[in-house]
C-alpha atoms as a PDB file:
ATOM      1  CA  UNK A   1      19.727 -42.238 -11.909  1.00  0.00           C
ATOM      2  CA  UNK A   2      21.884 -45.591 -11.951  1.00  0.00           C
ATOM      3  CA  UNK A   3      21.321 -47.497  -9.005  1.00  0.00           C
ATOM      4  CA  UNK A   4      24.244 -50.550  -8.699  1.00  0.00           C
ATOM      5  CA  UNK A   5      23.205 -52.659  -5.303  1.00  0.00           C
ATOM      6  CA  UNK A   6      21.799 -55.322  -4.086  1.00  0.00           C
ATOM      7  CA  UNK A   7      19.045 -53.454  -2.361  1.00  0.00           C
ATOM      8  CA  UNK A   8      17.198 -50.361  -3.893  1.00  0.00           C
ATOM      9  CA  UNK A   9      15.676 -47.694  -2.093  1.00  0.00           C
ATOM     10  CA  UNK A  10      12.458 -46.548  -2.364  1.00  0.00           C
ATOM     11  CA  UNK A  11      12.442 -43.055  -4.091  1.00  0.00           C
ATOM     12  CA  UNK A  12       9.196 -42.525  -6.043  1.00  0.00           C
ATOM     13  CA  UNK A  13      10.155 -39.127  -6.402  1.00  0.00           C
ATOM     14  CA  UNK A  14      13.585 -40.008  -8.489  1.00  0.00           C
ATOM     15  CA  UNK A  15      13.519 -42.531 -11.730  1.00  0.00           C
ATOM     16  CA  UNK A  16      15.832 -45.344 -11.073  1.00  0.00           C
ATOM     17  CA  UNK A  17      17.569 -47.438 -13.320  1.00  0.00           C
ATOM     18  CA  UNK A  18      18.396 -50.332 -11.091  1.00  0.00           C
ATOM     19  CA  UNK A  19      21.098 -52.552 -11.558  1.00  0.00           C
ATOM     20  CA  UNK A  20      21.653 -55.505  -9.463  1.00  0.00           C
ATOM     21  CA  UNK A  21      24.956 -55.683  -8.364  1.00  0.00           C
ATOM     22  CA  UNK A  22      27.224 -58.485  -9.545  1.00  0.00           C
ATOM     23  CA  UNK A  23      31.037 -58.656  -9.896  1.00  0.00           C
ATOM     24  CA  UNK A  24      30.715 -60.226 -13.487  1.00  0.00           C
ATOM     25  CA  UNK A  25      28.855 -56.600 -14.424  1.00  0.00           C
ATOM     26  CA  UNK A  26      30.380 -54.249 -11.886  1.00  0.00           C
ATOM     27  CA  UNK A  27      32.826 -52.531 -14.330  1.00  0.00           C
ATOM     28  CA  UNK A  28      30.454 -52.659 -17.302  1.00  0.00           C
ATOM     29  CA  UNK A  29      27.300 -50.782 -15.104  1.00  0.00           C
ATOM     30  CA  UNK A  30      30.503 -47.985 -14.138  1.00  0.00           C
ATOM     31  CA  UNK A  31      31.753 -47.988 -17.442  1.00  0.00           C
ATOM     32  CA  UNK A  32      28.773 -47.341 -18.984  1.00  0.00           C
ATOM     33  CA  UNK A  33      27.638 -44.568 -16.745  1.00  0.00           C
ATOM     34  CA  UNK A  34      28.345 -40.541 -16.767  1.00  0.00           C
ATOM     35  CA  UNK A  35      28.747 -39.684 -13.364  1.00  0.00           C
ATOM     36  CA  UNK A  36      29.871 -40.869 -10.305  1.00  0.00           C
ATOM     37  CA  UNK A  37      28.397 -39.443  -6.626  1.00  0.00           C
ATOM     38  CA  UNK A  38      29.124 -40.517  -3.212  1.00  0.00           C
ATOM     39  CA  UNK A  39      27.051 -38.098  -0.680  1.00  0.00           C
ATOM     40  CA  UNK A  40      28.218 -39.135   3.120  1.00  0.00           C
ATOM     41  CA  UNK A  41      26.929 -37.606   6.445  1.00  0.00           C
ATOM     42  CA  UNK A  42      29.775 -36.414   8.831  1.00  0.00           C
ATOM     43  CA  UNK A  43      29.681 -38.523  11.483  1.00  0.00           C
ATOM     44  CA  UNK A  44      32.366 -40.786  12.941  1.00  0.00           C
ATOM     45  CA  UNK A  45      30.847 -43.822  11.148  1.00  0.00           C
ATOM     46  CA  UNK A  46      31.360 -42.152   7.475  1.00  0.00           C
ATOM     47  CA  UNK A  47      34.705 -40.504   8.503  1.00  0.00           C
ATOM     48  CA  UNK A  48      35.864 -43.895   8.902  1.00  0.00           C
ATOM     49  CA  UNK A  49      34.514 -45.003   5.422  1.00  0.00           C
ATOM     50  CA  UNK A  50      37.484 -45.745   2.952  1.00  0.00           C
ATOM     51  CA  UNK A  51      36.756 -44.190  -0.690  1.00  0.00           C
ATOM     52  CA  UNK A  52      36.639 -47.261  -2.535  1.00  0.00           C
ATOM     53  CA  UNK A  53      33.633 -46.322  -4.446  1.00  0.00           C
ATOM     54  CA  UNK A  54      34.773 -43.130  -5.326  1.00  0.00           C
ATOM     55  CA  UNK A  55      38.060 -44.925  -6.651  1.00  0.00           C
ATOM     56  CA  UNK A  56      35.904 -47.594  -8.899  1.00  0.00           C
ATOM     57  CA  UNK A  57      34.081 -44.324 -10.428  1.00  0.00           C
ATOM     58  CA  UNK A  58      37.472 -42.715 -11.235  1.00  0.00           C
ATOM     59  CA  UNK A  59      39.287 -46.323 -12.594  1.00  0.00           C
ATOM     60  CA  UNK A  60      35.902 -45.638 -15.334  1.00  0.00           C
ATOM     61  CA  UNK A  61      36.916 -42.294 -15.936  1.00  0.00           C
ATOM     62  CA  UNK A  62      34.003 -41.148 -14.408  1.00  0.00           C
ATOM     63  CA  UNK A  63      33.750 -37.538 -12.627  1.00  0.00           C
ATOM     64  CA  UNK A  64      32.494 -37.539  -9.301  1.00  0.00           C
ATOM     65  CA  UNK A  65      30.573 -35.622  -6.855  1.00  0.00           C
ATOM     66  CA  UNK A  66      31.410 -36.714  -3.287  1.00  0.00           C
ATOM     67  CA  UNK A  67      31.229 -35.471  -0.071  1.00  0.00           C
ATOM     68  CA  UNK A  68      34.507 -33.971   1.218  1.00  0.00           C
ATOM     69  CA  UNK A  69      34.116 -36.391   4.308  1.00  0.00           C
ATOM     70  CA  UNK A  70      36.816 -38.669   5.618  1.00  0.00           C
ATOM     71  CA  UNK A  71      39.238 -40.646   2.474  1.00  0.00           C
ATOM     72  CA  UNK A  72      36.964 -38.852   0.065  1.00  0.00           C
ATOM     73  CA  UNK A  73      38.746 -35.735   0.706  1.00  0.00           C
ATOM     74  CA  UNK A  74      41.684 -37.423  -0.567  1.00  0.00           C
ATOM     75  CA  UNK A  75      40.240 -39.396  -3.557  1.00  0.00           C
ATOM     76  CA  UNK A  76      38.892 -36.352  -4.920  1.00  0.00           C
ATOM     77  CA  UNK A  77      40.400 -33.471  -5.854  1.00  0.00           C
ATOM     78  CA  UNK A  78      38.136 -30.455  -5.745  1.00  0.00           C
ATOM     79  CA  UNK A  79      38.147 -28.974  -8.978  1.00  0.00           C
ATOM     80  CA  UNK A  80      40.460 -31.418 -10.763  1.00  0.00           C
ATOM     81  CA  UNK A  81      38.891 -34.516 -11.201  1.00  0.00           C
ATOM     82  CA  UNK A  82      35.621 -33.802  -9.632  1.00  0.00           C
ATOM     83  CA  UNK A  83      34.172 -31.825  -6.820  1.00  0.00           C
ATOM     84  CA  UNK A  84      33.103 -31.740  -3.163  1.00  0.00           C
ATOM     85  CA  UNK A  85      29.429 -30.675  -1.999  1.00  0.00           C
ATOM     86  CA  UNK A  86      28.930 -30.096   1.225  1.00  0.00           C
ATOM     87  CA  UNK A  87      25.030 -28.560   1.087  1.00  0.00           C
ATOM     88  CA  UNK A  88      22.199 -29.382  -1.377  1.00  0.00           C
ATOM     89  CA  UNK A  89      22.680 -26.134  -3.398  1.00  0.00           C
ATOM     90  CA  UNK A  90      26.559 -27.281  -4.039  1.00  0.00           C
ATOM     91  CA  UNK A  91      25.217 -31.012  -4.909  1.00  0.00           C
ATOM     92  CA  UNK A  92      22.912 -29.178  -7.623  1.00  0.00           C
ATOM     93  CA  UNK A  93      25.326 -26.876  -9.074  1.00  0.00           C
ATOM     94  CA  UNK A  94      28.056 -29.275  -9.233  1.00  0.00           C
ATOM     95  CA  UNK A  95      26.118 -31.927 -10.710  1.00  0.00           C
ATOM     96  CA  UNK A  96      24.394 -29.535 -13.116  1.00  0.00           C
ATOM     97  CA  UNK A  97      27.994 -28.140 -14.359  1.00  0.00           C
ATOM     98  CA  UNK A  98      29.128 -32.086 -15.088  1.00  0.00           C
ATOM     99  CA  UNK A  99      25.659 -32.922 -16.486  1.00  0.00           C
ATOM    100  CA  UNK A 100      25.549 -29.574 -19.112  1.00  0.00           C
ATOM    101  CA  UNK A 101      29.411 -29.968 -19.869  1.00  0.00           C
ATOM    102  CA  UNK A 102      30.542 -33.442 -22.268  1.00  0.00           C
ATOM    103  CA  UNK A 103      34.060 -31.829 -21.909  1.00  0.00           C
ATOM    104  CA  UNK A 104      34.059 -30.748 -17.745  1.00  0.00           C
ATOM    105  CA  UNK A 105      33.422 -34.919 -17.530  1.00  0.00           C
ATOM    106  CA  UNK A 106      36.028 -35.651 -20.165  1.00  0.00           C
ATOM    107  CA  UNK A 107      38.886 -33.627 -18.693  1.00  0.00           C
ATOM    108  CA  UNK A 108      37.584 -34.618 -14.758  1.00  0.00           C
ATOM    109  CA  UNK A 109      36.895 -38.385 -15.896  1.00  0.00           C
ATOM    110  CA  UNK A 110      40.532 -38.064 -17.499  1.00  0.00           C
ATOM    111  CA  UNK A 111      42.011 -36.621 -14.697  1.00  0.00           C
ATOM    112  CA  UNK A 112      40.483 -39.267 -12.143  1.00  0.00           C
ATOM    113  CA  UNK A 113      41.623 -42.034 -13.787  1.00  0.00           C
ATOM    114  CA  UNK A 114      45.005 -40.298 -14.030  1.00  0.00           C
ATOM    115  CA  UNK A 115      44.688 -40.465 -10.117  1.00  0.00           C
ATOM    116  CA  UNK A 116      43.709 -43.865  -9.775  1.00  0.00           C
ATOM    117  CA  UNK A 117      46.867 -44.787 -11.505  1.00  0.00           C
ATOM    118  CA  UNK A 118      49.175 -42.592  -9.859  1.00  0.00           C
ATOM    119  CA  UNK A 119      48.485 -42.695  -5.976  1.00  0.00           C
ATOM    120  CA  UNK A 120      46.217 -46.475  -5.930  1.00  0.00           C
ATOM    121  CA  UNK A 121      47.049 -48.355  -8.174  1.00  0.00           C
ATOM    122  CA  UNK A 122      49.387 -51.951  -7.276  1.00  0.00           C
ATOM    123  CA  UNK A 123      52.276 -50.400  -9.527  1.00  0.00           C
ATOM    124  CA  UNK A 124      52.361 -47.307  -7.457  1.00  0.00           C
ATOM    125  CA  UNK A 125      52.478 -49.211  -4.287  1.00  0.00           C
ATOM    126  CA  UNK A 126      54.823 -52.043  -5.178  1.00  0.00           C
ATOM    127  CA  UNK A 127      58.061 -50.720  -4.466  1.00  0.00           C
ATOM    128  CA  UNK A 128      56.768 -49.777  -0.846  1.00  0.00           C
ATOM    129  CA  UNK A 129      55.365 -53.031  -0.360  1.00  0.00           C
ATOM    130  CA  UNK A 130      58.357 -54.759  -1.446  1.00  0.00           C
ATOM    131  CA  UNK A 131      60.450 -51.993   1.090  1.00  0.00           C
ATOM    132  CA  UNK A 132      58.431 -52.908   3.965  1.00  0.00           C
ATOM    133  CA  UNK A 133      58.343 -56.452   3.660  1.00  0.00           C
ATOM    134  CA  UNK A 134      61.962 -56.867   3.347  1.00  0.00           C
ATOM    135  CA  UNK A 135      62.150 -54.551   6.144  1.00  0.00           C
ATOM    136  CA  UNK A 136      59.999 -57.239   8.220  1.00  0.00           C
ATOM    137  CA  UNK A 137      61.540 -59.795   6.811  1.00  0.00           C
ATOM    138  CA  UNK A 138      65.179 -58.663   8.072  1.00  0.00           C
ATOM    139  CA  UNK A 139      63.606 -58.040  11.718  1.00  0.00           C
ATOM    140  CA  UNK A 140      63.979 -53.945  10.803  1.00  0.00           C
ATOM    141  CA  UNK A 141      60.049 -53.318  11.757  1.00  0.00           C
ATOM    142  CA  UNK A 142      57.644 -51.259  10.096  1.00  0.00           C
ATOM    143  CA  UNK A 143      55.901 -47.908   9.402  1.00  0.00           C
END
Protein backbone atom coordinates (compact mmCIF):
# COMPACT_ATOMS: atom_id res chain seq x y z
CA UNK A 1 0.00 0.00 0.00
CA UNK A 2 1.11 3.68 -1.06
CA UNK A 3 1.40 5.78 1.79
CA UNK A 4 1.72 9.83 0.55
CA UNK A 5 2.21 11.96 4.06
CA UNK A 6 4.28 13.49 6.03
CA UNK A 7 3.76 11.13 8.90
CA UNK A 8 3.37 7.26 8.52
CA UNK A 9 1.58 5.08 10.69
CA UNK A 10 2.72 2.26 12.25
CA UNK A 11 1.11 -0.90 10.62
CA UNK A 12 3.47 -3.90 10.87
CA UNK A 13 0.75 -5.92 9.80
CA UNK A 14 0.37 -4.01 6.18
CA UNK A 15 3.62 -3.39 3.75
CA UNK A 16 3.96 0.24 3.13
CA UNK A 17 5.44 1.97 0.44
CA UNK A 18 5.95 5.35 1.97
CA UNK A 19 6.17 8.38 0.17
CA UNK A 20 6.94 11.60 1.75
CA UNK A 21 4.70 14.07 0.75
CA UNK A 22 5.89 17.01 -1.33
CA UNK A 23 4.01 19.26 -3.81
CA UNK A 24 6.91 18.91 -6.44
CA UNK A 25 5.89 14.85 -6.37
CA UNK A 26 2.25 14.97 -5.34
CA UNK A 27 0.80 14.30 -8.85
CA UNK A 28 3.58 11.92 -9.89
CA UNK A 29 3.07 9.49 -6.41
CA UNK A 30 -1.11 9.71 -7.65
CA UNK A 31 -0.31 9.26 -11.06
CA UNK A 32 1.63 6.48 -10.64
CA UNK A 33 -0.66 4.61 -8.35
CA UNK A 34 -3.82 2.12 -9.04
CA UNK A 35 -6.19 2.96 -6.56
CA UNK A 36 -7.40 5.58 -4.63
CA UNK A 37 -9.22 5.01 -0.88
CA UNK A 38 -10.45 7.44 1.55
CA UNK A 39 -12.10 5.38 4.65
CA UNK A 40 -13.77 8.19 7.14
CA UNK A 41 -15.61 7.52 10.49
CA UNK A 42 -19.12 9.20 10.71
CA UNK A 43 -18.82 11.63 13.06
CA UNK A 44 -19.44 15.37 12.85
CA UNK A 45 -15.68 16.02 12.46
CA UNK A 46 -15.45 13.79 9.07
CA UNK A 47 -18.94 14.95 7.87
CA UNK A 48 -17.44 18.23 7.75
CA UNK A 49 -14.33 16.98 5.76
CA UNK A 50 -14.37 18.38 2.09
CA UNK A 51 -13.37 15.51 -0.56
CA UNK A 52 -10.35 16.99 -1.79
CA UNK A 53 -8.43 13.85 -1.68
CA UNK A 54 -10.87 11.90 -3.26
CA UNK A 55 -10.89 14.67 -6.12
CA UNK A 56 -6.81 14.51 -6.53
CA UNK A 57 -7.34 10.52 -6.94
CA UNK A 58 -9.99 11.07 -9.66
CA UNK A 59 -7.91 14.26 -11.57
CA UNK A 60 -5.22 10.78 -11.90
CA UNK A 61 -7.83 8.74 -13.19
CA UNK A 62 -7.67 6.75 -10.34
CA UNK A 63 -10.82 4.63 -8.98
CA UNK A 64 -11.63 5.09 -5.55
CA UNK A 65 -12.98 3.45 -2.57
CA UNK A 66 -14.32 6.02 -0.08
CA UNK A 67 -16.54 6.17 2.56
CA UNK A 68 -20.01 7.49 1.62
CA UNK A 69 -19.53 10.12 4.52
CA UNK A 70 -20.08 13.83 4.18
CA UNK A 71 -18.65 15.56 0.35
CA UNK A 72 -17.51 12.05 -0.41
CA UNK A 73 -20.95 11.09 -1.12
CA UNK A 74 -20.87 13.58 -3.75
CA UNK A 75 -17.33 13.08 -5.22
CA UNK A 76 -18.05 9.59 -5.75
CA UNK A 77 -20.46 8.07 -7.57
CA UNK A 78 -21.31 4.59 -6.37
CA UNK A 79 -20.86 2.36 -9.11
CA UNK A 80 -19.67 4.85 -11.74
CA UNK A 81 -16.45 6.00 -10.98
CA UNK A 82 -15.82 4.12 -7.87
CA UNK A 83 -17.64 2.85 -4.87
CA UNK A 84 -18.76 3.47 -1.28
CA UNK A 85 -17.95 0.95 1.71
CA UNK A 86 -19.54 1.40 4.59
CA UNK A 87 -18.33 -2.06 6.62
CA UNK A 88 -15.05 -4.03 6.31
CA UNK A 89 -16.63 -6.82 4.17
CA UNK A 90 -17.74 -3.93 1.48
CA UNK A 91 -14.02 -2.34 1.80
CA UNK A 92 -12.74 -6.00 0.79
CA UNK A 93 -15.03 -6.76 -1.93
CA UNK A 94 -14.85 -3.47 -3.48
CA UNK A 95 -11.26 -3.24 -3.39
CA UNK A 96 -10.83 -6.85 -4.51
CA UNK A 97 -13.26 -6.18 -7.69
CA UNK A 98 -10.85 -2.92 -8.68
CA UNK A 99 -7.68 -4.87 -7.76
CA UNK A 100 -8.73 -8.30 -10.05
CA UNK A 101 -10.29 -6.00 -12.87
CA UNK A 102 -7.45 -3.69 -15.25
CA UNK A 103 -10.71 -2.65 -17.09
CA UNK A 104 -13.34 -1.93 -13.77
CA UNK A 105 -10.21 0.78 -12.96
CA UNK A 106 -9.98 1.90 -16.56
CA UNK A 107 -13.65 2.66 -17.14
CA UNK A 108 -14.03 4.02 -13.12
CA UNK A 109 -10.53 5.92 -13.40
CA UNK A 110 -12.07 7.26 -16.83
CA UNK A 111 -15.17 8.11 -15.49
CA UNK A 112 -13.65 10.03 -12.36
CA UNK A 113 -11.64 12.11 -14.17
CA UNK A 114 -14.63 12.77 -16.43
CA UNK A 115 -16.12 14.11 -13.05
CA UNK A 116 -13.38 16.11 -11.99
CA UNK A 117 -13.74 18.02 -15.16
CA UNK A 118 -17.30 18.39 -15.29
CA UNK A 119 -18.61 19.46 -11.73
CA UNK A 120 -14.75 20.86 -10.13
CA UNK A 121 -12.90 21.90 -12.32
CA UNK A 122 -12.15 26.20 -12.70
CA UNK A 123 -13.83 25.98 -16.30
CA UNK A 124 -16.95 24.54 -14.86
CA UNK A 125 -17.14 27.13 -12.23
CA UNK A 126 -16.11 30.24 -14.12
CA UNK A 127 -19.17 31.45 -15.49
CA UNK A 128 -20.74 31.31 -11.86
CA UNK A 129 -17.93 33.01 -10.44
CA UNK A 130 -17.93 35.63 -12.94
CA UNK A 131 -22.17 35.78 -12.26
CA UNK A 132 -21.71 36.29 -8.70
CA UNK A 133 -19.08 38.68 -8.66
CA UNK A 134 -20.70 41.01 -10.98
CA UNK A 135 -23.67 40.46 -8.96
CA UNK A 136 -21.55 41.87 -5.85
CA UNK A 137 -20.02 44.12 -7.72
CA UNK A 138 -23.42 45.91 -8.87
CA UNK A 139 -24.63 45.84 -5.03
CA UNK A 140 -27.24 42.78 -6.26
CA UNK A 141 -25.89 40.35 -3.26
CA UNK A 142 -25.19 36.84 -3.36
CA UNK A 143 -26.20 33.14 -3.14
Amino acid sequence: MRIICSRFPDWPEVKIERVPWSAATEAESLATAHIGVMPLTDDEWARGKCAFKLLQYMAAALPCVASPVGANTEAVVDGFNGFHARTVDEWERHLESLIQSPALRARFGASGRGHVEARYALHAYQARYLELLGRLAAGGGGD
